[in-house]
N, C-alpha and C. Protein backbone atom coordinates (compact mmCIF):
# COMPACT_ATOMS: atom_id res chain seq x y z
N UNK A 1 7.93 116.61 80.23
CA UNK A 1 8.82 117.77 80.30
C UNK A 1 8.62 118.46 81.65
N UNK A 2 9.80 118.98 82.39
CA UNK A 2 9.55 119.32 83.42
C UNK A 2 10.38 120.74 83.24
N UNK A 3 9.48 122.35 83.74
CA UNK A 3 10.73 123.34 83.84
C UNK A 3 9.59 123.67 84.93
N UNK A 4 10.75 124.20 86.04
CA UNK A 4 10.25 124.36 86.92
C UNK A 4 11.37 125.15 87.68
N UNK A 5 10.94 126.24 88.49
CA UNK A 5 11.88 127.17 89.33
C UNK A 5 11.73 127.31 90.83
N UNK A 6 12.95 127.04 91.44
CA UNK A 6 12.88 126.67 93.27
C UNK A 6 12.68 127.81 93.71
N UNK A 7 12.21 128.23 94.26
CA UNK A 7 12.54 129.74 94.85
C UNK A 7 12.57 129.30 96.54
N UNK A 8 13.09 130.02 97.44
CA UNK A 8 12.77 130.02 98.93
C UNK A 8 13.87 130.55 99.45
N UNK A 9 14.08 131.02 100.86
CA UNK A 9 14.77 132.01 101.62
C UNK A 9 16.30 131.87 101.47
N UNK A 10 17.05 132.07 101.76
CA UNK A 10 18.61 131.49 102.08
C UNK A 10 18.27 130.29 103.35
N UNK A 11 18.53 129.18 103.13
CA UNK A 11 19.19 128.26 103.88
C UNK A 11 17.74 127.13 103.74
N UNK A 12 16.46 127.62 102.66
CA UNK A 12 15.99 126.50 102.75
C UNK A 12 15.93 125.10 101.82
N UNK A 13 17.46 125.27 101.64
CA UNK A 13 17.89 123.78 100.38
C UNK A 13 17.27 123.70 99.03
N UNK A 14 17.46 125.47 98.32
CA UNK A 14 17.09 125.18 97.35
C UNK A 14 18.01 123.99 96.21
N UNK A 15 19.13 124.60 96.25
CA UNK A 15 20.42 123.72 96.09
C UNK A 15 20.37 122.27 95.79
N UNK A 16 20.35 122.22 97.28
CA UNK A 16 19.97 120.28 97.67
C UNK A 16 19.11 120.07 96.82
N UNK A 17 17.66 120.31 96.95
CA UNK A 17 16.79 119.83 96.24
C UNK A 17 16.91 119.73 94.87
N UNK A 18 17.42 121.02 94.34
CA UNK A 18 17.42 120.97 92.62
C UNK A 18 18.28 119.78 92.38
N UNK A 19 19.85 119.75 92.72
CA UNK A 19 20.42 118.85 92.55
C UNK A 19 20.09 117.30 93.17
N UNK A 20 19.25 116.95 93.94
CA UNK A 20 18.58 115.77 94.11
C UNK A 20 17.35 115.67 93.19
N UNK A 21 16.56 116.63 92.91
CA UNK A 21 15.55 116.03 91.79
C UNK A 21 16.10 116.04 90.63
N UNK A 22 17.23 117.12 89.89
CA UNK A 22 17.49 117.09 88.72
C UNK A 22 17.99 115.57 88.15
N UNK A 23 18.60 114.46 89.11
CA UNK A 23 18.90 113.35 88.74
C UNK A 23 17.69 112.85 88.48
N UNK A 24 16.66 112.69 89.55
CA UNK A 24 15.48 112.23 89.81
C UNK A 24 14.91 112.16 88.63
N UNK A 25 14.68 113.39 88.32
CA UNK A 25 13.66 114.01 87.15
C UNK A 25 14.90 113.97 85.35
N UNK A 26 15.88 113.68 85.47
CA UNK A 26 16.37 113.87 84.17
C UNK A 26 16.86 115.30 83.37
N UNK A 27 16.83 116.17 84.29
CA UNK A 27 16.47 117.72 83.92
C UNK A 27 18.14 118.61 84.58
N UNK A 28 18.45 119.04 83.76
CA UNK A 28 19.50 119.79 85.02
C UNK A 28 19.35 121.03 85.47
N UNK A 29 20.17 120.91 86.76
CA UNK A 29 20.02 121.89 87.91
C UNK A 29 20.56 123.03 87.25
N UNK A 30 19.60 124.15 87.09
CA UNK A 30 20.60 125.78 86.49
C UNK A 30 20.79 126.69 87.62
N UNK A 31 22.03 126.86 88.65
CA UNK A 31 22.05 127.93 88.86
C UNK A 31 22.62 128.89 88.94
N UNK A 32 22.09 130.32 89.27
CA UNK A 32 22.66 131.65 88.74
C UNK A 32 23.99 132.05 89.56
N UNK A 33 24.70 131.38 90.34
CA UNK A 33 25.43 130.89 91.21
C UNK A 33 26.91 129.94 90.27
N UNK A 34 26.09 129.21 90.15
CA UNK A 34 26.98 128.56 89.27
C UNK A 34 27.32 128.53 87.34
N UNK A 35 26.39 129.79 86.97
CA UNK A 35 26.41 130.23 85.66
C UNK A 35 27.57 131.17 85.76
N UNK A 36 27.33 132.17 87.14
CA UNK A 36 28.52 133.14 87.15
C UNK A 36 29.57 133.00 87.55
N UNK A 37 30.14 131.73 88.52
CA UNK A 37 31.40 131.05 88.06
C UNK A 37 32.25 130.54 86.83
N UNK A 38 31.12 129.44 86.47
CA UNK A 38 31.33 129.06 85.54
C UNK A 38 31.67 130.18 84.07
N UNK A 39 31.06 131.23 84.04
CA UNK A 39 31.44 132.11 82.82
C UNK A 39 32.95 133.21 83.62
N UNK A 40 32.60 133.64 85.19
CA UNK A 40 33.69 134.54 85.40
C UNK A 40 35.11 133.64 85.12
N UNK A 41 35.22 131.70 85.69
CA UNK A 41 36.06 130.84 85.17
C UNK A 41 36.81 131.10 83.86
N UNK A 42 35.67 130.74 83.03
CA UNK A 42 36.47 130.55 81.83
C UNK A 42 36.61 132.20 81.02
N UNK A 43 36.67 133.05 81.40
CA UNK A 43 36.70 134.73 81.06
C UNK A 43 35.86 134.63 79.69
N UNK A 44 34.16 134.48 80.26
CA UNK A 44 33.76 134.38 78.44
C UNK A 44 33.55 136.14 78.44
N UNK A 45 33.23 136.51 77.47
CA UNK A 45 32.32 138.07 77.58
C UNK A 45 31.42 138.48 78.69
N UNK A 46 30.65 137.60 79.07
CA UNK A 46 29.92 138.10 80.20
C UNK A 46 30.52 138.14 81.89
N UNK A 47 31.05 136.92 81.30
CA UNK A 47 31.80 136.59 82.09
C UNK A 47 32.57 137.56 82.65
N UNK A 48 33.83 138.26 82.06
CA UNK A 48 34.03 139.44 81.89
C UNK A 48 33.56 140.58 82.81
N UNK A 49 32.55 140.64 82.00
CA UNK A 49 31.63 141.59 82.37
C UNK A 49 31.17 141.55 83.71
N UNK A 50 30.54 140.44 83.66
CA UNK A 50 30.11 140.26 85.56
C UNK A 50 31.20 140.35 86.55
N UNK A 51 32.30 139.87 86.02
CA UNK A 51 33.46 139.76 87.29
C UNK A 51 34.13 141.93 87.43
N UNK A 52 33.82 142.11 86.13
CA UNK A 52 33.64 143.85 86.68
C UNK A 52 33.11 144.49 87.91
N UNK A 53 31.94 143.96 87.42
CA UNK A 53 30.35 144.76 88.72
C UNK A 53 31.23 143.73 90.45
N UNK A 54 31.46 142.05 89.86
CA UNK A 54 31.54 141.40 91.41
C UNK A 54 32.73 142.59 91.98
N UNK A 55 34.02 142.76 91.17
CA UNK A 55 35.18 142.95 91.56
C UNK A 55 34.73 144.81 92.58
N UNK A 56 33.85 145.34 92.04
CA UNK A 56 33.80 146.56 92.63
C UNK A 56 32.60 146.46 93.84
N UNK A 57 32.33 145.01 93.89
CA UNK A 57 31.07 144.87 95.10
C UNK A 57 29.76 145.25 94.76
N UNK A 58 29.23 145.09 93.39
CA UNK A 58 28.39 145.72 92.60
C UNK A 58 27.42 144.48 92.31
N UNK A 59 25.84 144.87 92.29
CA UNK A 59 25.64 143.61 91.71
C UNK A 59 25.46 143.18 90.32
N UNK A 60 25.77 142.37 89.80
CA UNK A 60 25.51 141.89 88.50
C UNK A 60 24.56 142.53 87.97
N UNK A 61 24.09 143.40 87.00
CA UNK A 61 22.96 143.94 85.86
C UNK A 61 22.27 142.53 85.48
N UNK A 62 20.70 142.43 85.63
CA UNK A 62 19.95 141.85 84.49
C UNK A 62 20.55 141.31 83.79
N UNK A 63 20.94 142.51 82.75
CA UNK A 63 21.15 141.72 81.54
C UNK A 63 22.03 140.91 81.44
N UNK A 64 23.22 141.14 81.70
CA UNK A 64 24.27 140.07 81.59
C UNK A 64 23.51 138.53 82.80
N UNK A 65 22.84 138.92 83.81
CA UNK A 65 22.19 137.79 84.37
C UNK A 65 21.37 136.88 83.23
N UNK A 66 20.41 137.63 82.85
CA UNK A 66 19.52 137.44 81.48
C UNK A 66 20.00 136.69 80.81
N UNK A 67 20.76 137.17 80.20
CA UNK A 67 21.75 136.43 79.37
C UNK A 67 22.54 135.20 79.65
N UNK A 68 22.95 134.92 80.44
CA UNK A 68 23.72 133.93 80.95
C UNK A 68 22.59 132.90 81.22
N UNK A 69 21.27 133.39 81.39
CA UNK A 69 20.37 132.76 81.54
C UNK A 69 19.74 131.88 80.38
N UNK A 70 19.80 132.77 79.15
CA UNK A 70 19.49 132.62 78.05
C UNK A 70 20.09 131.86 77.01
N UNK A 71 21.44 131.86 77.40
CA UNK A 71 22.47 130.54 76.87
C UNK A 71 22.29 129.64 77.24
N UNK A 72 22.05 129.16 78.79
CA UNK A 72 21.88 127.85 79.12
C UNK A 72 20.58 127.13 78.97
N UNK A 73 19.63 128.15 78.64
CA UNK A 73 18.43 127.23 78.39
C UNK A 73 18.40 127.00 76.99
N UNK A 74 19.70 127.77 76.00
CA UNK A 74 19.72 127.15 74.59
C UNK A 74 20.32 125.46 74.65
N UNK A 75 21.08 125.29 75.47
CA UNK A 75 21.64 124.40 75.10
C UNK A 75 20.89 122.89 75.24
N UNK A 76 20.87 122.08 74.60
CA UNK A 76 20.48 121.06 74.19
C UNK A 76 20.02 119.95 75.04
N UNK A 77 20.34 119.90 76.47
CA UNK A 77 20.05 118.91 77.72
C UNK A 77 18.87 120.08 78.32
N UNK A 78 18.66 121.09 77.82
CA UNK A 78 18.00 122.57 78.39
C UNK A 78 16.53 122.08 78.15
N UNK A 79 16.37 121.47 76.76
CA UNK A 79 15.49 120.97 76.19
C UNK A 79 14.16 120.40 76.45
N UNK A 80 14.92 119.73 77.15
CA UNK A 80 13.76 117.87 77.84
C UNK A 80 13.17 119.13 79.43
N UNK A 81 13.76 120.18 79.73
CA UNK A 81 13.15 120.71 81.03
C UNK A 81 14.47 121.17 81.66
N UNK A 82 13.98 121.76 82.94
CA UNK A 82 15.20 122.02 83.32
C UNK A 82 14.54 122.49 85.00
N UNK A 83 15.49 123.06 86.10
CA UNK A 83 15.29 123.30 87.93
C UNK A 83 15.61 124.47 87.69
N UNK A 84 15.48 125.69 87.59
CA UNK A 84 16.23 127.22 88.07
C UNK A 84 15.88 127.38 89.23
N UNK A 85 17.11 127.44 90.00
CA UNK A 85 17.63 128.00 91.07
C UNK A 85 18.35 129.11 91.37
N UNK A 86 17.59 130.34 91.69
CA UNK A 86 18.12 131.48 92.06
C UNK A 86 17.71 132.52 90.68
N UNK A 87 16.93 131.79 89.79
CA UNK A 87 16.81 132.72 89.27
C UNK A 87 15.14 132.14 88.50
N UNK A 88 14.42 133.16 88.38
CA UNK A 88 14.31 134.55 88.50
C UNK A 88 13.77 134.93 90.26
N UNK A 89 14.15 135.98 90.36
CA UNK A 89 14.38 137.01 91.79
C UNK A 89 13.77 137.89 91.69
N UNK A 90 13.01 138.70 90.08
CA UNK A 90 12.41 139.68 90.58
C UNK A 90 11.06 139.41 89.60
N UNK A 91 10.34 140.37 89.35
CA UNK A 91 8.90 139.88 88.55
C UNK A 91 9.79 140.52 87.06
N UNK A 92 10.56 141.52 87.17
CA UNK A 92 11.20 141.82 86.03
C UNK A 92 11.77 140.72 84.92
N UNK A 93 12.96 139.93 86.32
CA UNK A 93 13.46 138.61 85.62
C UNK A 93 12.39 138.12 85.12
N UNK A 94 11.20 137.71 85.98
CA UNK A 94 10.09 136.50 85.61
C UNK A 94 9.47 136.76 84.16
N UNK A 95 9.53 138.41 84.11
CA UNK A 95 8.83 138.47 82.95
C UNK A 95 10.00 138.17 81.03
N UNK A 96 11.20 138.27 81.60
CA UNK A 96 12.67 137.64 80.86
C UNK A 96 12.64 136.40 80.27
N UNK A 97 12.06 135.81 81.38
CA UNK A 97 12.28 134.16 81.44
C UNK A 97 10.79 133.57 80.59
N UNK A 98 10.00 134.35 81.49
CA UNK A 98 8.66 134.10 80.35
C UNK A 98 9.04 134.55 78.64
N UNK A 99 9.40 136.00 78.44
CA UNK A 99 9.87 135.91 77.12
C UNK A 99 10.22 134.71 76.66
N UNK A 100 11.67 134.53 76.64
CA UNK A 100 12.27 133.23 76.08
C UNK A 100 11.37 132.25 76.16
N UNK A 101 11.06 131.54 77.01
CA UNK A 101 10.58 130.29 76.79
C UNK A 101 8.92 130.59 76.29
N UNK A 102 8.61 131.49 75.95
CA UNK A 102 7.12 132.50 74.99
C UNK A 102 8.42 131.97 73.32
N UNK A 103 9.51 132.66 73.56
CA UNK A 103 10.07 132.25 72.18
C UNK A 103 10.90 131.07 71.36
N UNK A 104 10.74 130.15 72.76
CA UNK A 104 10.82 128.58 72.62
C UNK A 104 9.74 127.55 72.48
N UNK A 105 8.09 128.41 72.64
CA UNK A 105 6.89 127.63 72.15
C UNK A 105 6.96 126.75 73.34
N UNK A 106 7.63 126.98 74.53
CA UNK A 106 7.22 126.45 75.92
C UNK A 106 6.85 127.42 77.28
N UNK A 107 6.61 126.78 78.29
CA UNK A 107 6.40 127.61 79.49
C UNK A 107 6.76 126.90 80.46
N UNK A 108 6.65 127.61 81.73
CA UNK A 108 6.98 126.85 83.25
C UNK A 108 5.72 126.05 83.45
N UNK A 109 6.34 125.37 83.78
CA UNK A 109 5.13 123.43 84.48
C UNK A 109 4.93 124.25 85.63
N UNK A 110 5.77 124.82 86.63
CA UNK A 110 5.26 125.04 88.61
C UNK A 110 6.56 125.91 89.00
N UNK A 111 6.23 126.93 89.98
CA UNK A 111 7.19 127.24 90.96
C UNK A 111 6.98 126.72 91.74
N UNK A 112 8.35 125.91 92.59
CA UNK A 112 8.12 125.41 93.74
C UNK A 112 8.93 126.16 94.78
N UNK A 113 7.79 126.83 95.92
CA UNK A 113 8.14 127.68 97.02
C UNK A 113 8.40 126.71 98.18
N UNK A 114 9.92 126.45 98.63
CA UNK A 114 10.39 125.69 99.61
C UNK A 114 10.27 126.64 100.91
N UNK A 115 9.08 125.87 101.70
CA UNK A 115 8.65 126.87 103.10
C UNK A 115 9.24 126.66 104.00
N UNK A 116 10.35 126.95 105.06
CA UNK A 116 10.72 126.15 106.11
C UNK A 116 10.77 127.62 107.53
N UNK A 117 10.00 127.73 107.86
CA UNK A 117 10.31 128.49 109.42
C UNK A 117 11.22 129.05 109.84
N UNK A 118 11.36 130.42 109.46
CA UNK A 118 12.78 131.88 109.94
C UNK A 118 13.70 130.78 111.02
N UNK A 119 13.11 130.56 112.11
CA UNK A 119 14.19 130.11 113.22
C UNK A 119 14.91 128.56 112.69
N UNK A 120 14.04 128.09 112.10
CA UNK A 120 14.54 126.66 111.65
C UNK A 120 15.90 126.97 110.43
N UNK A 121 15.49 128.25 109.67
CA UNK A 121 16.70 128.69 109.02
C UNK A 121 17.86 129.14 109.20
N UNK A 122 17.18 130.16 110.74
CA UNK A 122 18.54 130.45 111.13
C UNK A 122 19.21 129.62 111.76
N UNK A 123 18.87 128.80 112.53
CA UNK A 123 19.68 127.49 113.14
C UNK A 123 20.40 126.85 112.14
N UNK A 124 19.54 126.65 110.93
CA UNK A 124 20.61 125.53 109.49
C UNK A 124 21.68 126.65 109.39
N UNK A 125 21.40 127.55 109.22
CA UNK A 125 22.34 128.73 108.67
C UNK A 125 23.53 128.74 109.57
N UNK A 126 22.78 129.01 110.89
CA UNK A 126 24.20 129.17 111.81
C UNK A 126 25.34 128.17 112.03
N UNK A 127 25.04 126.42 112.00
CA UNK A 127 25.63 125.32 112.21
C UNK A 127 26.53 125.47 110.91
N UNK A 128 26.26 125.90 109.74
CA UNK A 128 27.41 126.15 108.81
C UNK A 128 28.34 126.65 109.05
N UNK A 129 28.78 127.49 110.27
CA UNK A 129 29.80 127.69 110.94
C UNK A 129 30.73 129.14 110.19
N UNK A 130 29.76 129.50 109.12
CA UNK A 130 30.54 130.82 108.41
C UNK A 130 30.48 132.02 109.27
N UNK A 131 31.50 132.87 109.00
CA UNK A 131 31.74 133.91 109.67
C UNK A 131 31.13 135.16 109.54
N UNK A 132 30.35 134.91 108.31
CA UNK A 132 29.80 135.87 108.19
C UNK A 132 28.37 135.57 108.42
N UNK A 133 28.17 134.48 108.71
CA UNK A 133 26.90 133.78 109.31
C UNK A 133 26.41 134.19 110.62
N UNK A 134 25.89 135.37 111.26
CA UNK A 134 25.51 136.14 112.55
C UNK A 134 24.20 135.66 112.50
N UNK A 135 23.62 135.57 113.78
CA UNK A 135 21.99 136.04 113.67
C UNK A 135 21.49 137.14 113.25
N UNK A 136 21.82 137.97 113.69
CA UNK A 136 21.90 139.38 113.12
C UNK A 136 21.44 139.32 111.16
N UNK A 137 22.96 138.90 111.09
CA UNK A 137 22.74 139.13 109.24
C UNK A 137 21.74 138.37 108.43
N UNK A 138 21.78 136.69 108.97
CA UNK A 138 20.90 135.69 108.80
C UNK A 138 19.84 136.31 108.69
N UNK A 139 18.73 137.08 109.81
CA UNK A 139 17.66 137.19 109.84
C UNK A 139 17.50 139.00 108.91
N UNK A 140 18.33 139.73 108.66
CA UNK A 140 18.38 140.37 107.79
C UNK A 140 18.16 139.94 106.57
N UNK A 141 18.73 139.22 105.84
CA UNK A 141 19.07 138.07 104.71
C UNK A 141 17.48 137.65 104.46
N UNK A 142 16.82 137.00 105.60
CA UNK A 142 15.56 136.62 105.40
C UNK A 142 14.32 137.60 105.20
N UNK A 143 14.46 138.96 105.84
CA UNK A 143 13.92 140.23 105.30
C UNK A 143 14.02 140.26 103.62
N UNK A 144 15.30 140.76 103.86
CA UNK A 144 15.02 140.79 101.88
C UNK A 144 14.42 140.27 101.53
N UNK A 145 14.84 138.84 101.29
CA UNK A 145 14.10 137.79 100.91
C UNK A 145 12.64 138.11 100.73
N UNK A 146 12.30 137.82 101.99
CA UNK A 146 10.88 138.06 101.89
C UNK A 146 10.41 139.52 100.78
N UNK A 147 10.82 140.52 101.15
CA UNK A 147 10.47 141.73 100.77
C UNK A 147 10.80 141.82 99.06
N UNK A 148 11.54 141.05 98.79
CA UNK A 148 11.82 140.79 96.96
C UNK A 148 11.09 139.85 96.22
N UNK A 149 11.14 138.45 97.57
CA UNK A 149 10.13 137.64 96.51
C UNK A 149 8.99 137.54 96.42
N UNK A 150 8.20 137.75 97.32
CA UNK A 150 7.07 138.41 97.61
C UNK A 150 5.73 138.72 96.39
N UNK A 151 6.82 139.70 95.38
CA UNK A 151 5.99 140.09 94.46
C UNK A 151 6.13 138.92 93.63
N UNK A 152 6.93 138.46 93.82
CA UNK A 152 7.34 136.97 92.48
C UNK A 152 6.46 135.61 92.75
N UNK A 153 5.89 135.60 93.89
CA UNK A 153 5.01 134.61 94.31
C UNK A 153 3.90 134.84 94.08
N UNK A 154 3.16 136.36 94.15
CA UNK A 154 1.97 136.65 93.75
C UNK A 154 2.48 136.72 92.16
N UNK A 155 3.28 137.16 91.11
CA UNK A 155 3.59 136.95 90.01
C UNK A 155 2.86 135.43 89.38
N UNK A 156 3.35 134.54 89.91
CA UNK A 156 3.42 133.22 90.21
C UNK A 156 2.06 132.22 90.35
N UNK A 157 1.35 133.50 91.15
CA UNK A 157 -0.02 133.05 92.06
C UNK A 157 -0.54 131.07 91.40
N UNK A 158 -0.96 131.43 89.87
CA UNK A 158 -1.15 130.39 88.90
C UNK A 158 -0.65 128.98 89.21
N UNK A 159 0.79 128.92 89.11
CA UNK A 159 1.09 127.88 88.89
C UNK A 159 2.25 127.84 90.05
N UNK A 160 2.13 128.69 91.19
CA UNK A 160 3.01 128.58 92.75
C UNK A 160 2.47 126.81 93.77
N UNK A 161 3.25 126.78 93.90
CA UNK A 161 3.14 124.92 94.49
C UNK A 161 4.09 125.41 95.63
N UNK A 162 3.68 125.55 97.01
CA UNK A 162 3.91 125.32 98.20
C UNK A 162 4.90 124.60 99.10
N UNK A 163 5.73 124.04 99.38
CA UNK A 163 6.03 122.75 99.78
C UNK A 163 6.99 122.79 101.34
N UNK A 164 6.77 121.91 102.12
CA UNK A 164 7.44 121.98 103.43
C UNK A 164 8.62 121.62 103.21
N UNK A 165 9.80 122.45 103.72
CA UNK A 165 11.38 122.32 103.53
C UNK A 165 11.48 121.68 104.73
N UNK A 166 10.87 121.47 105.79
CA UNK A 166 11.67 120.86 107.02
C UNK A 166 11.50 119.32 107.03
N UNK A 167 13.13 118.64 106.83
CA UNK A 167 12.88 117.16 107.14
C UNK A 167 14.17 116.50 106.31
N UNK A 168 14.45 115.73 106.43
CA UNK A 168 15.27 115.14 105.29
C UNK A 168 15.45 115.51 103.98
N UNK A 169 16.41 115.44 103.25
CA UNK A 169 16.32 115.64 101.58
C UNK A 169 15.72 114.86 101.32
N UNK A 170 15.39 113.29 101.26
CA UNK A 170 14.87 112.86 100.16
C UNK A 170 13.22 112.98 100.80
N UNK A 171 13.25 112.90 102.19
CA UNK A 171 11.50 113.19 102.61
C UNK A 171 11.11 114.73 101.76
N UNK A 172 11.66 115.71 101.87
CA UNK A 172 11.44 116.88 100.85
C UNK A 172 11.11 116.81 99.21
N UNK A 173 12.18 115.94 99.05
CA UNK A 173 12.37 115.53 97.56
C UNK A 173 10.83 114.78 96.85
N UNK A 174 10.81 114.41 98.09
CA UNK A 174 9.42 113.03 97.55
C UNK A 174 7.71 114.49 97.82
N UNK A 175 8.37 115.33 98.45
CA UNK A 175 6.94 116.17 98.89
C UNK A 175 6.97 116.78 97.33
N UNK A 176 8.53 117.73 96.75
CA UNK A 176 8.01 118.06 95.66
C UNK A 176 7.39 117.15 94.63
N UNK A 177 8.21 116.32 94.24
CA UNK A 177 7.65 115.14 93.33
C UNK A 177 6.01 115.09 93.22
N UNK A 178 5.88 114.71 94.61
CA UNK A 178 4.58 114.56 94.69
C UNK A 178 3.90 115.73 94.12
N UNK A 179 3.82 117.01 94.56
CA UNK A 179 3.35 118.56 94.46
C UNK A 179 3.18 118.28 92.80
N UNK A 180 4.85 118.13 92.11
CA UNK A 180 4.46 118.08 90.54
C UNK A 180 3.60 116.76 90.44
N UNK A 181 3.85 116.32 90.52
CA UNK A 181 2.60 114.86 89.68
C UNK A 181 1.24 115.39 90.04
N UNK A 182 1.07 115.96 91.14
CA UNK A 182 -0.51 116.37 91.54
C UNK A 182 -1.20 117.45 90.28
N UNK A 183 -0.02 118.45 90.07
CA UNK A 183 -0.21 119.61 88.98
C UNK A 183 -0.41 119.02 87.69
N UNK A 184 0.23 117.45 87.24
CA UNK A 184 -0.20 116.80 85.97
C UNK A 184 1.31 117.02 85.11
């Protein structure tokens, strides 16, 4: 069984990776990214709800995050393990996510912290060619970052697994792999 959560800056492939190991590993990729499409899509209730807070430039509440969170790890492929990506973000979430899976008689196997070097980010970042992609904002972007997850890594301290983001996907892919098999 593998559950395990990517965490790392904007632009260091959390993405890539989940969706390259989730084949790897059998497990699918959850993220909070693509939960809130997927529900603002099909107008479920939360759905709903979240496209409220997006529509006024607001951010999404917890709970409806929570929640959206909490459905997908009911569902049945959720089971065998699963990659969260993008979520949890704060020690609040972490302590959410611990609930549930405290009330699924499971826990997290590893966080894996994808490390890759501010300038090496902002360079990936900038070649994406978005417009709202500045150096400026980029290295703002990586402030937060730092300054939010921060507490979620010392949260973490236990079962935090390290790993170098710079290099190929599958050379990355094979560092986490490795990282989990080392943890057992």
């Amino acid at each position: 069984m593998t559950r395990v959560v990517l965490v790392g800056p904007p632009g260091a492939g959390k993405g890539t990776q989940a969706s390259a190991l989730s084949e790897r590993l059998g497990v699918p990729h959850i993220s909070t990214g693509d939960l809130f499409r997927a529900h603002v899509g099909e107008e479920t209730p939360l759905g709903l709800e979240a496209k409220r807070y997006l529509a006024e430039g607001e951010l999404v509440p917890d709970s409806v995050t929570n929640e959206m969170v909490k459905e997908r790890l009911a569902e049945p492929d959720a089971k065998v393990g699963f990659l969260l990506d993008g979520f949890p973000r704060t020690t609040k979430q972490a302590e959410v996510l611990g609930q549930m899976l405290a009330d699924a008689d499971v826990s997290l196997d590893a966080v894996i912290q994808i490390d890759v070097p501010e300038d090496v980010l902002v360079d990936r970042l900038l070649s994406r060619g978005r417009s709202d992609d500045t150096e400026d904002v980029i290295r703002r972007r990586q402030q937060v970052y730092r300054s939010e997850t921060s507490p979620l890594l010392e949260y973490y301290a236990d079962i935090l697994v390290t790993v170098n983001g710079v290099g190929g996907v599958d050379e990355v892919s094979e560092r986490v792999l490795s990282a989990l098999d080392d943890r057992g």
